[in-house]
Protein backbone atom coordinates (compact mmCIF):
# COMPACT_ATOMS: atom_id res chain seq x y z
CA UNK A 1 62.98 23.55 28.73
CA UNK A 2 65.17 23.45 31.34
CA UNK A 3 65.58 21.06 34.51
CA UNK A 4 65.22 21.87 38.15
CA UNK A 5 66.16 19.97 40.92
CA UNK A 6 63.93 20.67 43.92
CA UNK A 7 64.79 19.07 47.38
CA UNK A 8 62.20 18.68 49.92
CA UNK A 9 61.37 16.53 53.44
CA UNK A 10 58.22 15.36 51.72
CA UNK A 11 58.23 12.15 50.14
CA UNK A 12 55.61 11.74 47.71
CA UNK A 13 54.98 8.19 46.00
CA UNK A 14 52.03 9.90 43.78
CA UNK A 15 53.49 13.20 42.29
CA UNK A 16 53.55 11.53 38.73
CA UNK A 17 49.40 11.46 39.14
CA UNK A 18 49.45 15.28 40.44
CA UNK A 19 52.21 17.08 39.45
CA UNK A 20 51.18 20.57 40.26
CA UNK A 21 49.32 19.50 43.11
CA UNK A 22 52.32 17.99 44.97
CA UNK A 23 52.34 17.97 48.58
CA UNK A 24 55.69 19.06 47.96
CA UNK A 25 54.79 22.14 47.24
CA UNK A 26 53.52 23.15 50.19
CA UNK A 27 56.15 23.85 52.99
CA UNK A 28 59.53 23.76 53.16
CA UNK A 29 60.91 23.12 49.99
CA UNK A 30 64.74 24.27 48.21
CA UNK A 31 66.40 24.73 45.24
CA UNK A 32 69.21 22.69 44.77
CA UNK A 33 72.02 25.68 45.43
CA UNK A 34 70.24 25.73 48.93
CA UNK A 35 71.12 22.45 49.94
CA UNK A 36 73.68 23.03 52.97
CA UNK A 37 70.77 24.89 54.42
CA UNK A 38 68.11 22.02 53.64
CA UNK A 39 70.65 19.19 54.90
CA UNK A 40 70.82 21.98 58.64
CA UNK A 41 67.00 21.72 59.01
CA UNK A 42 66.11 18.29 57.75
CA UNK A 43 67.89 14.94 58.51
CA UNK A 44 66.22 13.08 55.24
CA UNK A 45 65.66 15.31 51.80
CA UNK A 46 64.29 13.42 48.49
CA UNK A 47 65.75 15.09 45.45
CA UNK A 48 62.78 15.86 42.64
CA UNK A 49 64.09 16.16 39.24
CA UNK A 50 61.36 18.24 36.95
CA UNK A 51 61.68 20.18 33.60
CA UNK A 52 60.15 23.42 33.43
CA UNK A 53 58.73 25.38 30.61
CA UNK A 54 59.55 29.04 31.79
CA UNK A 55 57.86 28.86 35.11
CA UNK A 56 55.48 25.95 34.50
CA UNK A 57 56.38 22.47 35.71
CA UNK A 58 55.61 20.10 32.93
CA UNK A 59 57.27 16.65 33.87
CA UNK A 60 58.28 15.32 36.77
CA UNK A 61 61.81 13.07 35.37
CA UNK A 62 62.89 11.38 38.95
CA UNK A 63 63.52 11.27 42.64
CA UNK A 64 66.48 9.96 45.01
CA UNK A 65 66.87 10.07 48.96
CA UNK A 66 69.22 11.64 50.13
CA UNK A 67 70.21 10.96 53.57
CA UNK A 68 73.25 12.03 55.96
């Protein structure tokens, strides 16, 4: 397994309930090597920590704001 950090502009107080069904999902959304461009187009990013099983999101293991 490995684990992914995945910033978005979405916060999301449920995802533990619906993981794959995150309204995170859906939009913008960047991997963490992308963040200079996420912190350009958004002034407040949470940070979603998940481990993946090849390309399969199995747990969801935290979230911080970050903020400029």
């Amino acid at each position: 397994m490995e684990i992914v950090k995945v910033l978005s502009p979405v916060q999301d107080n449920n995802i533990q309930k619906n993981l794959n069904g995150s309204p995170i999902w859906v939009g913008k959304r960047y991997h963490e090597s992308e963040l200079a461009i996420a912190e350009k187009e958004n002034p407040i990013l949470y940070e979603y920590s998940f481990k993946f099983d090849g390309l399969r999101c199995v747990q969801f293991t935290g979230v911080k704001k970050l903020a400029k």
